[in-house]
N, C-alpha and C. Protein backbone atom coordinates (compact mmCIF):
# COMPACT_ATOMS: atom_id res chain seq x y z
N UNK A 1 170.64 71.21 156.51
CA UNK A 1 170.49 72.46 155.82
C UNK A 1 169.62 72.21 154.58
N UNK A 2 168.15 73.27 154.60
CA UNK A 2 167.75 73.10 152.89
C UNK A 2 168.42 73.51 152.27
N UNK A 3 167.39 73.72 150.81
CA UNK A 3 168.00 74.35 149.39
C UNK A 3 168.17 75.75 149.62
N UNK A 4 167.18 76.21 150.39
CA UNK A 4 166.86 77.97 150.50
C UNK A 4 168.18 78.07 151.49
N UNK A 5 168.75 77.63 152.62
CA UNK A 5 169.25 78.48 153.20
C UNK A 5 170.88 77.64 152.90
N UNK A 6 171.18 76.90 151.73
CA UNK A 6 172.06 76.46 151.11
C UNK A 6 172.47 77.86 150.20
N UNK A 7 171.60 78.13 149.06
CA UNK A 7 171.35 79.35 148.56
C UNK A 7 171.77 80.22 149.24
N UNK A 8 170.81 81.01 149.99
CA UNK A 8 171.23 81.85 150.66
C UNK A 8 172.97 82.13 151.15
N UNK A 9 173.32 81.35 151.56
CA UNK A 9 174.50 80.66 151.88
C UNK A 9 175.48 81.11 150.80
N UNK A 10 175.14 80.72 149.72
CA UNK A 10 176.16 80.38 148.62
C UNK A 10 175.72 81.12 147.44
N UNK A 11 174.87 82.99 147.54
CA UNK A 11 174.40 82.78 146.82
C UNK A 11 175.11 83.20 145.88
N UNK A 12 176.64 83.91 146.06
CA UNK A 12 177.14 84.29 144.55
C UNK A 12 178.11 82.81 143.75
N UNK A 13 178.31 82.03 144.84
CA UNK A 13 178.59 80.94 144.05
C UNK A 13 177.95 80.60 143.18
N UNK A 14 176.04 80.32 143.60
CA UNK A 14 175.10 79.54 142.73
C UNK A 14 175.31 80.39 141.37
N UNK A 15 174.78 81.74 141.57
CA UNK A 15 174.60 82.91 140.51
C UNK A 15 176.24 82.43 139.58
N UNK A 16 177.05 82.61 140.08
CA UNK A 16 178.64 81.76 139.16
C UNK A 16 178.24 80.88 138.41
N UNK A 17 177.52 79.82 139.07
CA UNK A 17 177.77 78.77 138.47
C UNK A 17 176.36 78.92 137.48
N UNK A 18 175.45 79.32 137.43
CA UNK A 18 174.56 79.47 136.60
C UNK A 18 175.03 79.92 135.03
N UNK A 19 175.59 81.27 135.59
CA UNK A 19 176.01 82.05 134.76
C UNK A 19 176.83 81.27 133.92
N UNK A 20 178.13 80.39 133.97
CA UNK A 20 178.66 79.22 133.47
C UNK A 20 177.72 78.75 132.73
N UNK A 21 177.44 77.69 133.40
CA UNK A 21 176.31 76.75 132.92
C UNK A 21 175.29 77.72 131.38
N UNK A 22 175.25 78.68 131.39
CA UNK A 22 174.72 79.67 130.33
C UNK A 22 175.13 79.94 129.12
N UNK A 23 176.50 80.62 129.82
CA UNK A 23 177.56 80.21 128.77
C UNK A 23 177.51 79.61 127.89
N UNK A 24 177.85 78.43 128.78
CA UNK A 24 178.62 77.24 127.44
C UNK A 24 177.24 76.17 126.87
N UNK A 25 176.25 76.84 127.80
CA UNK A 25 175.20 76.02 126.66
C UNK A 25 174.77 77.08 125.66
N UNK A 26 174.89 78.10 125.47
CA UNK A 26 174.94 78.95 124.46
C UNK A 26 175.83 78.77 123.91
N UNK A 27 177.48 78.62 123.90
CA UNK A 27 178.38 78.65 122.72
C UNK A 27 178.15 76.92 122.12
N UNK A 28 177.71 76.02 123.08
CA UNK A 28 177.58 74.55 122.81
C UNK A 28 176.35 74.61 121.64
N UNK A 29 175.23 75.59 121.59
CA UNK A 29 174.33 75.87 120.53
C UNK A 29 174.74 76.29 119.61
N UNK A 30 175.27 77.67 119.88
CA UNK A 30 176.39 78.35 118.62
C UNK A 30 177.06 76.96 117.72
N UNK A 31 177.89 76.75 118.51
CA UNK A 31 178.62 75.62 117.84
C UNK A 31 177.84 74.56 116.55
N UNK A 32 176.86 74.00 117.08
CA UNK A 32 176.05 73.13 117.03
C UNK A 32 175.44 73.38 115.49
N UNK A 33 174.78 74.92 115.85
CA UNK A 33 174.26 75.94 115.06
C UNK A 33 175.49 75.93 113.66
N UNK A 34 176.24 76.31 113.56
CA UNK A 34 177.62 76.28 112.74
C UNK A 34 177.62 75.31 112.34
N UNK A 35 177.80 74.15 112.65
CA UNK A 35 178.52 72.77 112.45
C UNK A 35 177.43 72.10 111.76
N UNK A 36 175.92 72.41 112.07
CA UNK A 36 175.22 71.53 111.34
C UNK A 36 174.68 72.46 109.84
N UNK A 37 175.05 73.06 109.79
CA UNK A 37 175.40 73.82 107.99
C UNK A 37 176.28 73.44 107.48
N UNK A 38 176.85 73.00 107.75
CA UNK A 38 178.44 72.23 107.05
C UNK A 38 178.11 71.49 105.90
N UNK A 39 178.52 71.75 104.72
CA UNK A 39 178.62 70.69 104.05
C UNK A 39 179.39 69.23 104.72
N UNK A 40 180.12 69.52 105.58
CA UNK A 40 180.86 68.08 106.19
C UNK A 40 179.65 67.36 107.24
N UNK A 41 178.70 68.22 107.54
CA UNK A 41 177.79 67.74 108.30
C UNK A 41 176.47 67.34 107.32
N UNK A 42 175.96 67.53 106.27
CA UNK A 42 174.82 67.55 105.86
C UNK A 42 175.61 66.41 104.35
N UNK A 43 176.77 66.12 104.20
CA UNK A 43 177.03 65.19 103.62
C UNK A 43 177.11 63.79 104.39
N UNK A 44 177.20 63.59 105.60
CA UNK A 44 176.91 62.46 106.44
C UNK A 44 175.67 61.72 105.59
N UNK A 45 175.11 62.41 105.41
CA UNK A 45 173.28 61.37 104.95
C UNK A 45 174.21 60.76 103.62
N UNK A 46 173.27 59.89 103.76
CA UNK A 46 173.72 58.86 102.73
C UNK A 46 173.25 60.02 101.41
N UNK A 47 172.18 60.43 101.41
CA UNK A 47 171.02 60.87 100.48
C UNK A 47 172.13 62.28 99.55
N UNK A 48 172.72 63.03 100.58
CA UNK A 48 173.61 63.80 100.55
C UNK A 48 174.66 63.82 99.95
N UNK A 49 175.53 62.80 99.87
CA UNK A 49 176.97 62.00 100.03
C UNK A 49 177.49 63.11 98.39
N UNK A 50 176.34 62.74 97.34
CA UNK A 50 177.17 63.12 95.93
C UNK A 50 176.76 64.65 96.08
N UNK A 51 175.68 65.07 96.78
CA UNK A 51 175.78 66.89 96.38
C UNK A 51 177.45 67.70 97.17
N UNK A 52 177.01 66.72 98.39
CA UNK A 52 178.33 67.45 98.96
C UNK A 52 179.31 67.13 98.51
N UNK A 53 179.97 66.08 97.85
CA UNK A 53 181.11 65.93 97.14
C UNK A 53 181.01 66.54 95.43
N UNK A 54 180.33 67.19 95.19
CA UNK A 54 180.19 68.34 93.77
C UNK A 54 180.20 69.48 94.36
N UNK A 55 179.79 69.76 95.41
CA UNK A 55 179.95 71.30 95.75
C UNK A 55 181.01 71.37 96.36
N UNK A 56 182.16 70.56 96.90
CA UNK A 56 183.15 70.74 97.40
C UNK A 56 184.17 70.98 96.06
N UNK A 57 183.81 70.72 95.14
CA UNK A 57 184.51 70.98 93.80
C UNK A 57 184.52 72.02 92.89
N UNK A 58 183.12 72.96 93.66
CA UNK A 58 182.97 73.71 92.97
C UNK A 58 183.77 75.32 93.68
N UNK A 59 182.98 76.22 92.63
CA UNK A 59 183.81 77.66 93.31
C UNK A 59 183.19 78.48 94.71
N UNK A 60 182.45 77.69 94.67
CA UNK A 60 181.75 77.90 96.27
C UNK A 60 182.22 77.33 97.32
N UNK A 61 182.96 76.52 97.10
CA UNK A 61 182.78 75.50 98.11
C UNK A 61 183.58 76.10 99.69
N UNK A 62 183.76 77.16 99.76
CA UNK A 62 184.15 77.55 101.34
C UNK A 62 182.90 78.28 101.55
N UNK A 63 181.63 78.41 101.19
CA UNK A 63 179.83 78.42 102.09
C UNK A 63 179.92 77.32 102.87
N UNK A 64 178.83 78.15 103.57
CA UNK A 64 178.16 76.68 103.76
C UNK A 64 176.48 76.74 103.05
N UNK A 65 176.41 75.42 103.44
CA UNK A 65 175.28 74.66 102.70
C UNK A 65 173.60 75.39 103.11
N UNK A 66 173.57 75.94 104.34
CA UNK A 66 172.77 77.42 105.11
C UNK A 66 172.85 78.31 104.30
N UNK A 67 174.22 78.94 103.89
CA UNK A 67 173.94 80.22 102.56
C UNK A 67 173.19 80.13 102.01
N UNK A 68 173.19 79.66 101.39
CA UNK A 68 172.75 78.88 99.89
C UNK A 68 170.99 78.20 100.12
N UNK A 69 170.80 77.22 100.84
CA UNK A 69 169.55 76.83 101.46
C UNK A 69 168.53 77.46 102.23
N UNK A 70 169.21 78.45 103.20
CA UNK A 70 168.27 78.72 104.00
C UNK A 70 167.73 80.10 103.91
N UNK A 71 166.41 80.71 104.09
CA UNK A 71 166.23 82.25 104.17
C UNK A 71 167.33 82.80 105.01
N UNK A 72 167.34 84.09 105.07
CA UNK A 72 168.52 85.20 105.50
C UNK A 72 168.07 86.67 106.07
N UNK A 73 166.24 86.29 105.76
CA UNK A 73 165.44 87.55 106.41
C UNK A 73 165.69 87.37 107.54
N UNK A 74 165.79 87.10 108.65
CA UNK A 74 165.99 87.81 109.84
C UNK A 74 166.04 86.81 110.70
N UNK A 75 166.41 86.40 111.51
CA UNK A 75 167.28 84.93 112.33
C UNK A 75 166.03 84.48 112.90
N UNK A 76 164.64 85.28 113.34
CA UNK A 76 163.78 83.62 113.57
C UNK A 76 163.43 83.01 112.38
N UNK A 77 163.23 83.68 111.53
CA UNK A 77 162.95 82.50 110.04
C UNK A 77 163.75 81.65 109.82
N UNK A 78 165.13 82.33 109.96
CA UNK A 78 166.18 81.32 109.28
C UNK A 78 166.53 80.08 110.48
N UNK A 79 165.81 80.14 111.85
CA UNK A 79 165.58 79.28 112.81
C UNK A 79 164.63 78.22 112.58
N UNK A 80 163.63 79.06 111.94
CA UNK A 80 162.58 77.92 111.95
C UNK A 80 162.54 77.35 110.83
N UNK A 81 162.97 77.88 109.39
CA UNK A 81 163.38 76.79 108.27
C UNK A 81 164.18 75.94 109.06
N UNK A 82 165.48 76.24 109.58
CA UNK A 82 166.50 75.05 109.77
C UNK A 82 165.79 73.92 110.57
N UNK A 83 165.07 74.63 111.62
CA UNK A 83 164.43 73.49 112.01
C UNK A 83 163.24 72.77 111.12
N UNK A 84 162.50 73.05 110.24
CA UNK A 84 161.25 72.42 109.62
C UNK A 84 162.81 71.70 108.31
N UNK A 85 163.21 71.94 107.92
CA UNK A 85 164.10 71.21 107.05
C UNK A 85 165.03 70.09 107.10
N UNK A 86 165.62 70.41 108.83
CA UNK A 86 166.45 69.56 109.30
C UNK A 86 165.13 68.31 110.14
N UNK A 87 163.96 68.46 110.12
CA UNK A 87 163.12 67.43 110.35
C UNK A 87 162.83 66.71 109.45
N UNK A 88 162.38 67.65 108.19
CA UNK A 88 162.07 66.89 106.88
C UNK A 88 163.35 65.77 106.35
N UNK A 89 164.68 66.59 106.41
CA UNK A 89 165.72 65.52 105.74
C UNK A 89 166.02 64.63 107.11
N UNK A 90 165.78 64.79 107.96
CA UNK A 90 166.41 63.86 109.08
C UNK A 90 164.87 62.49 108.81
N UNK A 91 163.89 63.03 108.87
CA UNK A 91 162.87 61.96 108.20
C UNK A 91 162.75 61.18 106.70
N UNK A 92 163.18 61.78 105.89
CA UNK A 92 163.77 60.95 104.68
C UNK A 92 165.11 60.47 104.53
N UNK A 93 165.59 60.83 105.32
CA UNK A 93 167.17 59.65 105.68
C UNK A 93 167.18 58.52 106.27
N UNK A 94 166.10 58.83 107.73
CA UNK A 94 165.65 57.27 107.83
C UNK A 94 164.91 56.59 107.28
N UNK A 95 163.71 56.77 106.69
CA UNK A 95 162.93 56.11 105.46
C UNK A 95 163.69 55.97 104.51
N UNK A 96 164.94 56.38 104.11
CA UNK A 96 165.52 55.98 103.13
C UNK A 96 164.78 56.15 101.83
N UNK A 97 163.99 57.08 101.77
CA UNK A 97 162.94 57.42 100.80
C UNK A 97 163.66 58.41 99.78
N UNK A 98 164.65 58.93 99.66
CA UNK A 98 164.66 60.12 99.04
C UNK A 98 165.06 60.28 97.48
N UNK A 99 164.35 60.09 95.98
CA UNK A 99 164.74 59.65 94.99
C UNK A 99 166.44 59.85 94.73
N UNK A 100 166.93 59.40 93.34
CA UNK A 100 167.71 58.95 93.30
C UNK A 100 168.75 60.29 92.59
N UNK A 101 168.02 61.41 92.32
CA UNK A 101 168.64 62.49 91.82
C UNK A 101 168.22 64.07 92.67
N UNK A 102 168.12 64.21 93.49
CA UNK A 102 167.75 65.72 94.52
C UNK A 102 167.05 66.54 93.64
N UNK A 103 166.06 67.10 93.46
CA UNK A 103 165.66 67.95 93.31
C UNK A 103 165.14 69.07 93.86
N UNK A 104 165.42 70.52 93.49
CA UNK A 104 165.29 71.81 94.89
C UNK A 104 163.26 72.06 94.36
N UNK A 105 162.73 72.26 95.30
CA UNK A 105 161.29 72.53 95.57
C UNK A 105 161.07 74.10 94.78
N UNK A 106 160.28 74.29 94.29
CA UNK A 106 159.68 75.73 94.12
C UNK A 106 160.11 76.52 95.35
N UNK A 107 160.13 76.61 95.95
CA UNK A 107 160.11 77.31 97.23
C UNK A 107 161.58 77.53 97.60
N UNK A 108 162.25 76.25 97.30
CA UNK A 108 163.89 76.07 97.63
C UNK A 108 164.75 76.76 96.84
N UNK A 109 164.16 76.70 95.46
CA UNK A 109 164.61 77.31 94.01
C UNK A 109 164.68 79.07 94.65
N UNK A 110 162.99 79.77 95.09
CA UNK A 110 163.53 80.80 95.13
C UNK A 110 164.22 81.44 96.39
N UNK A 111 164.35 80.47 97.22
CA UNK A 111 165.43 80.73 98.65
C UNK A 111 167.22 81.06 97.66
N UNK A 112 167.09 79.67 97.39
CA UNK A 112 168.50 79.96 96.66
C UNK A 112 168.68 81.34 95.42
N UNK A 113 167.67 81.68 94.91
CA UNK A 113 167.92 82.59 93.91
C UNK A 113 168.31 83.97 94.79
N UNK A 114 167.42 84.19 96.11
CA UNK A 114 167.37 85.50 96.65
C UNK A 114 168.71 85.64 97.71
N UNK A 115 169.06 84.31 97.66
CA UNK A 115 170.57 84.10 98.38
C UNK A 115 171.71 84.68 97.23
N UNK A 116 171.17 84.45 95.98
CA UNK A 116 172.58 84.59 95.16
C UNK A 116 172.41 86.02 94.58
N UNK A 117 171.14 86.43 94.72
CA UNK A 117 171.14 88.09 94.42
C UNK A 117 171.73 88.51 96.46
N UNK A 118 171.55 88.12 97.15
CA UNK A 118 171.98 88.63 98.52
C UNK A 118 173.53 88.71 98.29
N UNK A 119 173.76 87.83 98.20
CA UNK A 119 175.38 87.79 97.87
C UNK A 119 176.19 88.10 96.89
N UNK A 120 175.62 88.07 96.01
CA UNK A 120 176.13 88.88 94.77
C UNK A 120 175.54 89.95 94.32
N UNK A 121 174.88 90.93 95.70
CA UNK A 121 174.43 92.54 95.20
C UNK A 121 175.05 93.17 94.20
N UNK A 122 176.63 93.40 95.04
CA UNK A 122 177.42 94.28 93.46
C UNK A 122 177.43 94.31 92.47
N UNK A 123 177.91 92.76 92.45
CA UNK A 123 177.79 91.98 90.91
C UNK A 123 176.64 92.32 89.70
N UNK A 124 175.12 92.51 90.39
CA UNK A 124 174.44 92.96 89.78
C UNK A 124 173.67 94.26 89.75
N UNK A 125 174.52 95.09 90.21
CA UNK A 125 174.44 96.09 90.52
C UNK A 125 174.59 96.63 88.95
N UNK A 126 176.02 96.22 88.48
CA UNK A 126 176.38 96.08 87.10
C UNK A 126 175.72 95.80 86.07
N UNK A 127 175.20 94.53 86.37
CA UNK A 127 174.51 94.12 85.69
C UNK A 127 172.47 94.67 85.32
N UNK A 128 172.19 94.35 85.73
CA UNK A 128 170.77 95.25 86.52
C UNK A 128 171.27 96.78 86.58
N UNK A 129 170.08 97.63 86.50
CA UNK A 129 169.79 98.97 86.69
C UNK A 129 169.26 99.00 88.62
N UNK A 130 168.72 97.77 88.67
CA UNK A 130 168.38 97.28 90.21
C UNK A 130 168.07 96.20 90.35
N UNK A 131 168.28 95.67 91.48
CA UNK A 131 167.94 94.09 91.56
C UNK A 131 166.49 93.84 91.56
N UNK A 132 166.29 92.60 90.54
CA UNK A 132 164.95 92.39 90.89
C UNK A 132 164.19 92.92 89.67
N UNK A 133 164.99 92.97 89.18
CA UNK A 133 164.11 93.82 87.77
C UNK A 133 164.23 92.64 86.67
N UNK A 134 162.83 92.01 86.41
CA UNK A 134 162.53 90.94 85.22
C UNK A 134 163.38 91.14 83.81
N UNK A 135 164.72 90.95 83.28
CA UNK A 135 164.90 91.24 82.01
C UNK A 135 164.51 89.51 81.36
N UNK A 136 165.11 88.80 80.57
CA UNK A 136 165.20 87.84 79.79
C UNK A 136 164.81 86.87 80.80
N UNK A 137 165.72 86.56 81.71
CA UNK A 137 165.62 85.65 82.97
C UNK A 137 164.65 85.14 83.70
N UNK A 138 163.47 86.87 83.69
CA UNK A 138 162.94 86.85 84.96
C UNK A 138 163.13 86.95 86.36
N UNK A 139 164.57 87.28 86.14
CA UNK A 139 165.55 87.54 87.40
C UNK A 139 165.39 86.27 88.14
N UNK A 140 165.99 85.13 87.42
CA UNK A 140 166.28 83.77 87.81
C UNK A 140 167.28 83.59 87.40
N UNK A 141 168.33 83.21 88.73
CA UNK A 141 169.64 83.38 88.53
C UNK A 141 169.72 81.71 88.35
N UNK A 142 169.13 81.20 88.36
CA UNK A 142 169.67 79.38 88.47
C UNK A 142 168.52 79.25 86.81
N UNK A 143 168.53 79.95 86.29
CA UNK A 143 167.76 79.73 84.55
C UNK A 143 169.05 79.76 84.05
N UNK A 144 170.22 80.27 84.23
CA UNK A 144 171.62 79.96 83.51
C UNK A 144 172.72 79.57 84.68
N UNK A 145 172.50 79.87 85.68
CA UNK A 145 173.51 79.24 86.49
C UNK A 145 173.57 78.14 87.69
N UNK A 146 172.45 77.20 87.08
CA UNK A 146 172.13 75.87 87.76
C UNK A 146 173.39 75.16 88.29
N UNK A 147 174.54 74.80 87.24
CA UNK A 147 175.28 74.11 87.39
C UNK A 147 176.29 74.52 88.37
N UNK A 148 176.41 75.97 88.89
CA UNK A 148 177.32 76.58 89.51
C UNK A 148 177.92 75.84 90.59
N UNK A 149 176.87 75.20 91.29
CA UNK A 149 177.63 75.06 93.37
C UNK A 149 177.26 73.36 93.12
N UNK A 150 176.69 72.69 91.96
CA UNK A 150 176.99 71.26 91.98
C UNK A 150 176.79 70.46 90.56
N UNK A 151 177.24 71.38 89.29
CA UNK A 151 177.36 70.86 88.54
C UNK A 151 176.44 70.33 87.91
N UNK A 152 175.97 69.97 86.38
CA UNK A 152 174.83 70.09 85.66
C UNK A 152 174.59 68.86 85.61
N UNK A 153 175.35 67.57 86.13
CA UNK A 153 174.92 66.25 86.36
C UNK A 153 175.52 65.88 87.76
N UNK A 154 175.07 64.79 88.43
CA UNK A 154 175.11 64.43 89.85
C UNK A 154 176.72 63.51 89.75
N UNK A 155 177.46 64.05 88.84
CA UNK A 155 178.91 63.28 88.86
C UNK A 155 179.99 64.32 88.68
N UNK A 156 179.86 65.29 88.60
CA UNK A 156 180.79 66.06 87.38
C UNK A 156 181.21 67.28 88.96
N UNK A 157 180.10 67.20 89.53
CA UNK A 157 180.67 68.79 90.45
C UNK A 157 180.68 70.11 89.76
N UNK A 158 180.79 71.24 90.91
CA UNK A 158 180.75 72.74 90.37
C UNK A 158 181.15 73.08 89.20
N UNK A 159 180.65 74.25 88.76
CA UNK A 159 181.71 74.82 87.74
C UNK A 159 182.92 76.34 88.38
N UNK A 160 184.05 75.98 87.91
CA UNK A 160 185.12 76.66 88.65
C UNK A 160 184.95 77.56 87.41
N UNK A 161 185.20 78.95 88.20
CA UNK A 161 184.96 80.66 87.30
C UNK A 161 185.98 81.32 88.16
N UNK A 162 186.77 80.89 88.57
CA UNK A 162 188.32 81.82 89.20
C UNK A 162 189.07 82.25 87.83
């Protein structure tokens, strides 16, 4: 017997078992997808080890490390940062290159700023007449609240505001 008249044969089995097979390599991505935002996952790197143990201290610390890092415009961006980022740090983990204190990029700075006006709309709802409006700041939320999600030196961790 060939493949075709195996098929034929079997074809709502095959279609079953496809459909399976679909499944769970989609929730096995999902998963994957989840798990590698983790601060428990992105503290593995050596390079990592002290941000994630300050932001676990801080008042953030049930995010994940995606909130905070990654764009939020619309899921292929926030696909293709994770992927151009998770290449970049997966390549300076093995070079073992990565200086000795983290610093966030121009670019990273205003990912995280537009994350913390995303998430804290209300908040400045109050504050602001509208978001996005230049007062003192420049509407730079990490010009006074740097230290928030890992603390104003690489030992000390978050600052707790409960």
């Amino acid at each position: 017997m060939d493949f075709k008249q195996l098929f034929q044969k079997h074809t709502l089995a095959c279609l079953a078992g496809g459909f399976v097979i679909g499944v769970a390599a989609c929730g096995f991505g999902a998963a994957m997808m989840s798990f590698s935002g983790s601060p428990e996952f992105c503290g593995t790197c050596h390079a990592m080890k002290t941000e994630a143990w300050t932001f676990a201290e801080s008042t953030h610390s049930k995010l994940e490390c995606t909130d905070c890092h990654l764009p939020h415009d619309n899921m292929a961006i926030y696909l293709m940062e994770k992927g151009r980022t998770g290449m970049v740090d997966t390549y300076h983990e093995v070079m073992r290159d990565y200086p000795a204190h983290i610093k966030l990029s121009a670019d990273g700075k205003k990912t995280v700023n537009a994350n913390c006006l995303r998430c804290h709309e209300n908040t400045m709802k109050n504050v602001h007449a509208q978001i996005g409006v230049d007062l003192d700041t420049g509407a730079d939320c990490m010009k006074c609240h740097s230290s928030i999600a890992h603390g104003a030196n690489h030992l000390e961790g978050g600052i707790k505001v409960e």
